[in-house]
Protein backbone atom coordinates (compact mmCIF):
# COMPACT_ATOMS: atom_id res chain seq x y z
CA UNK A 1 -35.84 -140.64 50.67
CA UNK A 2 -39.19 -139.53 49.23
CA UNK A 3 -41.93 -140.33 51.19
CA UNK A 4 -45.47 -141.30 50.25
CA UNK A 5 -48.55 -140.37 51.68
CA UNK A 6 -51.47 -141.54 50.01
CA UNK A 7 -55.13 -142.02 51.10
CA UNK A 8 -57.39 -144.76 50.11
CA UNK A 9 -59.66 -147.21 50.71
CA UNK A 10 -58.97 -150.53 50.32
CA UNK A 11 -61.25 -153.25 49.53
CA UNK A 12 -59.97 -156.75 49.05
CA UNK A 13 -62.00 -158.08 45.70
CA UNK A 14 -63.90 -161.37 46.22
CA UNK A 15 -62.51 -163.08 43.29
CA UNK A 16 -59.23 -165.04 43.43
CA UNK A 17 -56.36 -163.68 41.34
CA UNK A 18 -53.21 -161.34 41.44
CA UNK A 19 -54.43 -158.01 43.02
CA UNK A 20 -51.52 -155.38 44.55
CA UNK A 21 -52.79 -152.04 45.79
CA UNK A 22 -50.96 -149.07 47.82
CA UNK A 23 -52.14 -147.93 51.15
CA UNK A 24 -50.94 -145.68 53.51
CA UNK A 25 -47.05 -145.79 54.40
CA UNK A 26 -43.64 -144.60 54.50
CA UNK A 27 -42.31 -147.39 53.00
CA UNK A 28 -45.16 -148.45 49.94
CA UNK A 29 -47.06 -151.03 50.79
CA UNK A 30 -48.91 -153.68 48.49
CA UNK A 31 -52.01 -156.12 48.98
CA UNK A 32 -52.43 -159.31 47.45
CA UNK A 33 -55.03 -161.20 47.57
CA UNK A 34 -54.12 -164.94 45.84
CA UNK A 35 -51.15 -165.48 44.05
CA UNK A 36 -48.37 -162.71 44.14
CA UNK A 37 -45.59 -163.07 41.14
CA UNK A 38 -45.00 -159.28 41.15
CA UNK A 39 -42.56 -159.99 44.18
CA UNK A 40 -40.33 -161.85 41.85
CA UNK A 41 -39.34 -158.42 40.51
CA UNK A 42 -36.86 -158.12 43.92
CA UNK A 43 -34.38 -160.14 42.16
CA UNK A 44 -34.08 -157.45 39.83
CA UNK A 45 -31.45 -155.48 41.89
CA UNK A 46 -29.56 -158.79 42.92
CA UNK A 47 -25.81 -158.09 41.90
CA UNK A 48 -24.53 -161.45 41.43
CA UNK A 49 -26.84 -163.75 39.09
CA UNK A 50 -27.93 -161.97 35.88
CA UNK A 51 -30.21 -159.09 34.83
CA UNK A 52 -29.14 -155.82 33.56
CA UNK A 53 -27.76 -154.64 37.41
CA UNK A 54 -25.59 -157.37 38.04
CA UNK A 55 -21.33 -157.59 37.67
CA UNK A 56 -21.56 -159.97 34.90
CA UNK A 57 -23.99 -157.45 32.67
CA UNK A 58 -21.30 -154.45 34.18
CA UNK A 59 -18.45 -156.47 32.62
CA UNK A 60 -20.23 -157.01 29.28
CA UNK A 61 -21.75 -153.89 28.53
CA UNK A 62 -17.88 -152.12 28.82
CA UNK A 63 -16.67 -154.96 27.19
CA UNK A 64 -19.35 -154.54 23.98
CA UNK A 65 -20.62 -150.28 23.86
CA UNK A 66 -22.73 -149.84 21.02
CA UNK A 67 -24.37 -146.60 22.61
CA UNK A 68 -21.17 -144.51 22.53
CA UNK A 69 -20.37 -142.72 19.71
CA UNK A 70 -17.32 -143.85 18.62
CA UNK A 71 -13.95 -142.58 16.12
CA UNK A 72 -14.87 -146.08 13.98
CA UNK A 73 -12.20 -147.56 10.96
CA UNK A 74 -9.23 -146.17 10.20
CA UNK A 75 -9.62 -142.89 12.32
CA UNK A 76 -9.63 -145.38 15.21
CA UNK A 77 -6.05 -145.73 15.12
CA UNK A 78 -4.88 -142.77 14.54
CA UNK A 79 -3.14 -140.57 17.53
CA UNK A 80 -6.46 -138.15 17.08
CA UNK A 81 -7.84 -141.41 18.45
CA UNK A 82 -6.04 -142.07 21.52
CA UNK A 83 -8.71 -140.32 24.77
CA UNK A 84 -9.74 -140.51 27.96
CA UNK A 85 -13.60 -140.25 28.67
CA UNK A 86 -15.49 -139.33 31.38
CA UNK A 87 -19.29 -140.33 32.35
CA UNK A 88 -21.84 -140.75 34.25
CA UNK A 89 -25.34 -142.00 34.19
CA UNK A 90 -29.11 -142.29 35.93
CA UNK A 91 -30.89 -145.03 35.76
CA UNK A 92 -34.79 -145.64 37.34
CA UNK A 93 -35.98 -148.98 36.59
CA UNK A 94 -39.25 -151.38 38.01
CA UNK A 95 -39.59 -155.09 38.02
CA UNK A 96 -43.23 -155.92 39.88
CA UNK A 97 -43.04 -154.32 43.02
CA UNK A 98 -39.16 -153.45 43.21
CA UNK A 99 -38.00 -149.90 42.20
CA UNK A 100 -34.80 -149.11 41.77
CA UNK A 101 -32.23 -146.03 40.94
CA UNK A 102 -28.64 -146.19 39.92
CA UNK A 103 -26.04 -143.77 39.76
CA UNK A 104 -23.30 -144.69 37.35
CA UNK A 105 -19.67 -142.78 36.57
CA UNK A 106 -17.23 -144.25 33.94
CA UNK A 107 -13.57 -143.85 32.87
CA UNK A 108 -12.19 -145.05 29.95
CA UNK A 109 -8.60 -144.40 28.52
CA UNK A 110 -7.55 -145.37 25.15
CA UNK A 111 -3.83 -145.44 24.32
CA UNK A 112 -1.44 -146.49 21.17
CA UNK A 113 1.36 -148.68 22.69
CA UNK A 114 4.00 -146.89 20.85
CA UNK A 115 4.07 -144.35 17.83
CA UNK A 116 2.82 -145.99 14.71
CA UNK A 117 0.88 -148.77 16.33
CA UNK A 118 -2.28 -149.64 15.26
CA UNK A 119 -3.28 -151.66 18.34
CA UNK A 120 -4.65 -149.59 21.50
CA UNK A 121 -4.72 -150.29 25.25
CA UNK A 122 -8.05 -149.85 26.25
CA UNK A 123 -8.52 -149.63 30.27
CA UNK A 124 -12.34 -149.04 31.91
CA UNK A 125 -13.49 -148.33 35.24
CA UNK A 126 -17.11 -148.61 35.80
CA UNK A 127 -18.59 -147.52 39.43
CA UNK A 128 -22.15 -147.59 40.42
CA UNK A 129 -24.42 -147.12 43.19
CA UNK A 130 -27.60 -148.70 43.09
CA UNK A 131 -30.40 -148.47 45.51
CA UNK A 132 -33.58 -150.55 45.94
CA UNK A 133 -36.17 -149.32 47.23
CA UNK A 134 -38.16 -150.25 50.49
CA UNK A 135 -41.27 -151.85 50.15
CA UNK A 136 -44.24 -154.03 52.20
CA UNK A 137 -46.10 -156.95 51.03
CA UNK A 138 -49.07 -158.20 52.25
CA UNK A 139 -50.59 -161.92 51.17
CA UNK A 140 -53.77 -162.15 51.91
CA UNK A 141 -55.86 -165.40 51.33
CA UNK A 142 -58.76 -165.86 53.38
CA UNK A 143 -59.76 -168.40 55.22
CA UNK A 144 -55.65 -168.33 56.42
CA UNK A 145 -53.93 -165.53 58.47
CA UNK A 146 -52.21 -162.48 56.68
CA UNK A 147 -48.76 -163.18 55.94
CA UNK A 148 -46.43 -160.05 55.29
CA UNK A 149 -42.90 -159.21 54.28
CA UNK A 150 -40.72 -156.33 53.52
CA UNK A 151 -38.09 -155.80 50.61
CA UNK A 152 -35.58 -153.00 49.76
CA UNK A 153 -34.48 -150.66 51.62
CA UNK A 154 -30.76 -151.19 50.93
CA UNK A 155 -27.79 -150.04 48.51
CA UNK A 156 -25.30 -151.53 46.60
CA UNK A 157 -21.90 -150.01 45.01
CA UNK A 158 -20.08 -151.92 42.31
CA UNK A 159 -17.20 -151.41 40.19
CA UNK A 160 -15.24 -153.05 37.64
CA UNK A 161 -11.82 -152.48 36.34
CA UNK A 162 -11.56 -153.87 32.83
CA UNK A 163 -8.55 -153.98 30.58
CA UNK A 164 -8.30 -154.81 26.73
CA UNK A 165 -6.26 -154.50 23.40
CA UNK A 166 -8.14 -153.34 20.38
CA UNK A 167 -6.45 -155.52 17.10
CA UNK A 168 -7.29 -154.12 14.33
CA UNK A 169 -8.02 -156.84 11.83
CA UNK A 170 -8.78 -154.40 9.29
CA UNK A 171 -9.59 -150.74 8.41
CA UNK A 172 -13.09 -151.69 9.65
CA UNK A 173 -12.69 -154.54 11.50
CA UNK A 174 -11.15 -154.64 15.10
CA UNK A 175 -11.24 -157.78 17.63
CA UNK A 176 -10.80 -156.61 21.32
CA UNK A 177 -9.70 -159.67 24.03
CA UNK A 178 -10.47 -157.95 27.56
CA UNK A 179 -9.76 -159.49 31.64
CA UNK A 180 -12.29 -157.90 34.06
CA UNK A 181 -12.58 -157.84 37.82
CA UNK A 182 -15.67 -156.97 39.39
CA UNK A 183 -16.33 -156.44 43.14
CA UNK A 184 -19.88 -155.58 44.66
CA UNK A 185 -20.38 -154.46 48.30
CA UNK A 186 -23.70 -155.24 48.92
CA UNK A 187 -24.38 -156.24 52.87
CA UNK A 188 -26.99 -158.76 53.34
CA UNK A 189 -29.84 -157.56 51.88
CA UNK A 190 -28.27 -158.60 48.75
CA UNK A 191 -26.53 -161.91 50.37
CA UNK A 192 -23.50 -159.68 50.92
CA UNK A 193 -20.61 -159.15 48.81
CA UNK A 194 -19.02 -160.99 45.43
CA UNK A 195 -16.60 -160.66 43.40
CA UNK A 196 -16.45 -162.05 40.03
CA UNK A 197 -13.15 -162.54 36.91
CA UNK A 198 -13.49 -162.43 33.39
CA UNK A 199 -12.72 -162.35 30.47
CA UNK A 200 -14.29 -161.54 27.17
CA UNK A 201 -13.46 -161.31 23.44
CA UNK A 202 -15.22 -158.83 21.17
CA UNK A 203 -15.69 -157.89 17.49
CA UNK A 204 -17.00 -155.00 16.06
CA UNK A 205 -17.76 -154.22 12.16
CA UNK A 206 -18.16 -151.33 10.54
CA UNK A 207 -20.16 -150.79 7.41
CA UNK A 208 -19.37 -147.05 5.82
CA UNK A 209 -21.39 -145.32 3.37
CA UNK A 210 -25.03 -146.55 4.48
CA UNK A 211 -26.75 -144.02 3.48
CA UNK A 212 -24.94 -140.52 4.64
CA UNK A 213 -23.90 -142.22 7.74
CA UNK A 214 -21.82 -145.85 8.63
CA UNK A 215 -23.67 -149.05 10.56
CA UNK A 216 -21.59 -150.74 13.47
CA UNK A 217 -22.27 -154.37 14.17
CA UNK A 218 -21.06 -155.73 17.06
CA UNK A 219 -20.83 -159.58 19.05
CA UNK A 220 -19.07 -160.20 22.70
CA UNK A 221 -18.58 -163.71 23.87
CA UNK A 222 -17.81 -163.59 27.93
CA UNK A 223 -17.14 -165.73 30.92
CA UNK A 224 -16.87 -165.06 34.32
CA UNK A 225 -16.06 -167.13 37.67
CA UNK A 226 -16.99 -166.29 41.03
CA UNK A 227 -13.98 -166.17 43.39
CA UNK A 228 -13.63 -164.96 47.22
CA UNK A 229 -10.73 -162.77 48.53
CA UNK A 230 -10.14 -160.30 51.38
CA UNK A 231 -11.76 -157.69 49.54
CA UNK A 232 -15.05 -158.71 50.20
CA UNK A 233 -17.63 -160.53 52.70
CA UNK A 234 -19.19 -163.25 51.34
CA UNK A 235 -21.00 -166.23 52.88
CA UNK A 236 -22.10 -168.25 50.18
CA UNK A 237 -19.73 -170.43 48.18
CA UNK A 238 -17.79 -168.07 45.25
CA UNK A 239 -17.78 -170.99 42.80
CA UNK A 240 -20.58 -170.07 40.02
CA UNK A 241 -19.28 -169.94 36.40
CA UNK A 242 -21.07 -167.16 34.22
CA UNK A 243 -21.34 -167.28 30.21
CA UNK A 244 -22.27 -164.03 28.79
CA UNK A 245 -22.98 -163.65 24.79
CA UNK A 246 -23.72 -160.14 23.34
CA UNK A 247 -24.94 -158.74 19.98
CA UNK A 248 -25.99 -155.35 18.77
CA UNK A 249 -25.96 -153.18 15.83
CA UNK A 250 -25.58 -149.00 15.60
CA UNK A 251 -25.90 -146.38 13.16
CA UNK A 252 -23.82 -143.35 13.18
CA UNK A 253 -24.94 -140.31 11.56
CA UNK A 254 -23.16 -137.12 10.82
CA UNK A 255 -25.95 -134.40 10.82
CA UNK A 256 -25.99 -131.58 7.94
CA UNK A 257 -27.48 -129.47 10.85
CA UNK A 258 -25.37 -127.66 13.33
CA UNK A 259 -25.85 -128.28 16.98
CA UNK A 260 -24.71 -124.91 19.84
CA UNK A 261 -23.38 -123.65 16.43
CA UNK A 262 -20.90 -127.18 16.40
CA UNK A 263 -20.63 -130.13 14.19
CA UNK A 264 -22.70 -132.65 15.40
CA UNK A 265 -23.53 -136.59 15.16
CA UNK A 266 -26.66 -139.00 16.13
CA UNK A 267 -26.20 -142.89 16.90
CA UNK A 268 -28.83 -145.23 17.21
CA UNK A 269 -28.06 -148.47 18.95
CA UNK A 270 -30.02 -152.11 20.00
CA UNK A 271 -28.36 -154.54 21.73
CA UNK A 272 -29.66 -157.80 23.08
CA UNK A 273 -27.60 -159.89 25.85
CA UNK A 274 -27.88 -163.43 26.90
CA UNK A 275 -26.34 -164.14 30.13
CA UNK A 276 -26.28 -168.49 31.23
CA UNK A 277 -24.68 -170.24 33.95
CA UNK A 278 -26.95 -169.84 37.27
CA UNK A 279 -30.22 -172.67 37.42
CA UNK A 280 -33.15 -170.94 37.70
CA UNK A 281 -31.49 -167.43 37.09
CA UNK A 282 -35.11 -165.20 36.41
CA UNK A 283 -33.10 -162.38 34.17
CA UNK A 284 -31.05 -163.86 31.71
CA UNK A 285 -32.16 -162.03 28.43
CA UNK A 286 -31.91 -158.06 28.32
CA UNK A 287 -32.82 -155.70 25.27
CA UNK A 288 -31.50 -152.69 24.97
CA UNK A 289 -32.34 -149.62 22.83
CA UNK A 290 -30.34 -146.12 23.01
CA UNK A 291 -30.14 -142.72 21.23
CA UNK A 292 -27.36 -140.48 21.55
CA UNK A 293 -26.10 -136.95 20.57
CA UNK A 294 -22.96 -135.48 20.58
CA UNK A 295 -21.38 -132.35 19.58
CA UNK A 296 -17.82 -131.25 19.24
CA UNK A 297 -16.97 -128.60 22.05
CA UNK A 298 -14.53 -126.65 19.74
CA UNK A 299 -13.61 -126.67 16.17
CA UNK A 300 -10.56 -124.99 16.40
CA UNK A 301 -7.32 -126.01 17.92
CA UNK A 302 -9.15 -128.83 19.42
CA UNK A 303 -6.94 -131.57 21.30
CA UNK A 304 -8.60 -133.83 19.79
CA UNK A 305 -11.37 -133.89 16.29
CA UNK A 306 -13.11 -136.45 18.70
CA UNK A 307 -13.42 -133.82 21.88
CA UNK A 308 -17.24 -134.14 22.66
CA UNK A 309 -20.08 -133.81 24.77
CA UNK A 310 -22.34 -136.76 24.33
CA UNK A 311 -26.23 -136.89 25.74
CA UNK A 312 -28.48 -140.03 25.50
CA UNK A 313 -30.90 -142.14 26.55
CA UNK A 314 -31.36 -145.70 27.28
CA UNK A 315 -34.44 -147.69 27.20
CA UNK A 316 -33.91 -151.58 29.06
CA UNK A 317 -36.14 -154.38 28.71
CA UNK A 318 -34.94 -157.30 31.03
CA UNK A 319 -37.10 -160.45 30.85
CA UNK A 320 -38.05 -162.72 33.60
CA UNK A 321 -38.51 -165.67 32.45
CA UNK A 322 -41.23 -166.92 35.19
CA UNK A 323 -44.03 -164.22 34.74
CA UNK A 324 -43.85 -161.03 33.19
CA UNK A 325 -45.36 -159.51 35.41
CA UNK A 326 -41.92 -158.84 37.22
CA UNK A 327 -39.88 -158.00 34.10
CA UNK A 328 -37.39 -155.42 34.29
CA UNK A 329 -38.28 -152.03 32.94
CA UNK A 330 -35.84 -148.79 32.92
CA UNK A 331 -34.64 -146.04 31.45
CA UNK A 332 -30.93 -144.44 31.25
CA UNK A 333 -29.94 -140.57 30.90
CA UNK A 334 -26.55 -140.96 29.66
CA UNK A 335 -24.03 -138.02 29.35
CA UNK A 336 -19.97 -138.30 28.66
CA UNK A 337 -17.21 -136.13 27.49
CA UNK A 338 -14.06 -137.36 25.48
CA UNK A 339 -11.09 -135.55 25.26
């Protein structure tokens, strides 16, 4: 781990108020003289209840993708849309004092049932690693002692397996009814392990001839239920119930411009997410807003016309709703291949 070395002097200020400065330490170290809400921000990384690192927001953002770009309407169902896709992702994100990184890989495969079905068996496999960083905190508020704390310092690894059946309702209209099972090995930094079922319904919309390109809306209704098996170590009751709701629109454009010498496309994506169910939960509304490239790899005998490289990028907004001073800021580098 990268480890800081700074020099400075530190002067507590006179006034009352919410003051955080770093001093010398291998593990950074804030001051606060008065009230402290930036260490709110911890809950940030907490797996189980909410916010845009947790199982639930795992389960819902594979259950609703409105970053990816997608084969949308007809083309959907067609055998040059069956795939399997490959990804991964790096995330850095801050909520007060809490820093955080997160690896993430993904594989989807998509699947007719049979020859001349429209309907396809979607199954997902999200994994990810996310580590919070170590941190001190020192309260300070004179005429009383110092009181101090630590945070961080400890990694998580989650994964969810998530199968569905896209329906199409219409050329441009598909419904997708998913099951999920999410397992997080935590330790107890993080309360230890959970484990979480779910299941979801989704519909997505598509919109062609906008302009030179098509616009994607897109809604997910989810719930979830803690449960407790072998598989994990848990010590708290597994008996919270989650509701997620999710909502987003996209817009997919072919570019006139060639790419590496390839065809290439653009999608532009916001999604907002509304998880309920915990009391006092601090992250229950995220924002999202992405950008993503991707260009064919060949354009002639190609497996299939939806082999890709994708980029992107990922900007996260997660509210807290106590103080915002320990919202939940990050950003995503995104990169997948379909083929």
């Amino acid at each position: 781990m990268f480890k800081r070395a700074w020099t400075i002097t530190i002067a507590a200020p006179a006034a009352a108020g919410s003051v955080f400065l770093p001093v010398p330490a291998f593990a950074q170290t804030y001051i606060c003289t008065g009230t402290c809400p930036q260490v709110q921000g911890s809950s940030s990384a907490e797996p189980r209840y909410g916010g845009a690192n947790s199982l639930q927001f795992q389960a819902a953002s594979v259950g609703l993708d409105m970053f990816d770009i997608q084969p949308e309407g007809p083309d959907r169902f067609l055998p040059e849309g069956d795939s399997d896709t490959i990804g991964g992702a790096f995330t850095y994100g801050k909520a007060g004092f809490q820093k955080v990184e997160r690896l993430d890989l993904h594989y989807q495969h998509a699947r007719r049932f049979r020859e001349g079905s429209r309907a396809r068996l979607v199954f997902d496999l999200p994994v990810n690693i996310l580590h919070a960083d170590k941190g001190t905190v020192i309260v300070r508020n004179p005429p009383t002692p110092d009181i101090s704390f630590g945070f961080g310092g400890a990694t998580n690894v989650a994964a969810t397996a998530s199968i569905g059946v896209e329906l199409p309702a219409s050329s441009n209209f598909v419904i997708t009814p998913r099951v999920s099972y999410g397992n997080s090995q935590a330790g107890g930094y993080f309360l230890f392990d959970a484990e979480v079922l779910g299941a979801s319904v989704s519909a997505r919309y598509r919109l062609p001839k906008v302009g030179r390109g098509e616009l994607v809306l897109g809604g997910l209704v989810g719930y979830s239920h803690e449960i407790k098996t072998f598989l994990s170590k848990q010590i708290l009751p597994a008996n919270e119930d989650f509701w997620t709701m999710r909502g987003g629109i996209a817009y997919q454009l072919p570019l006139k411009a060639r790419m590496f010498g390839r065809q290439a496309s653009i999608r532009a994506s916001y999604v907002y997410t509304r998880e309920t169910g915990v009391p006092f939960a601090m992250f229950e509304q995220v924002h999202e807003v992405g950008f993503n490239i991707g260009v064919r790899t060949r354009e002639v005998a190609m497996k299939s016309r939806f082999e890709q490289l994708r980029f992107g990028v990922i900007y996260t907004h997660a509210v807290n709703a106590f103080t915002s001073k320990a919202s939940y800021d990050s950003a995503t580098l995104t990169f997948g291949y379909r083929f």
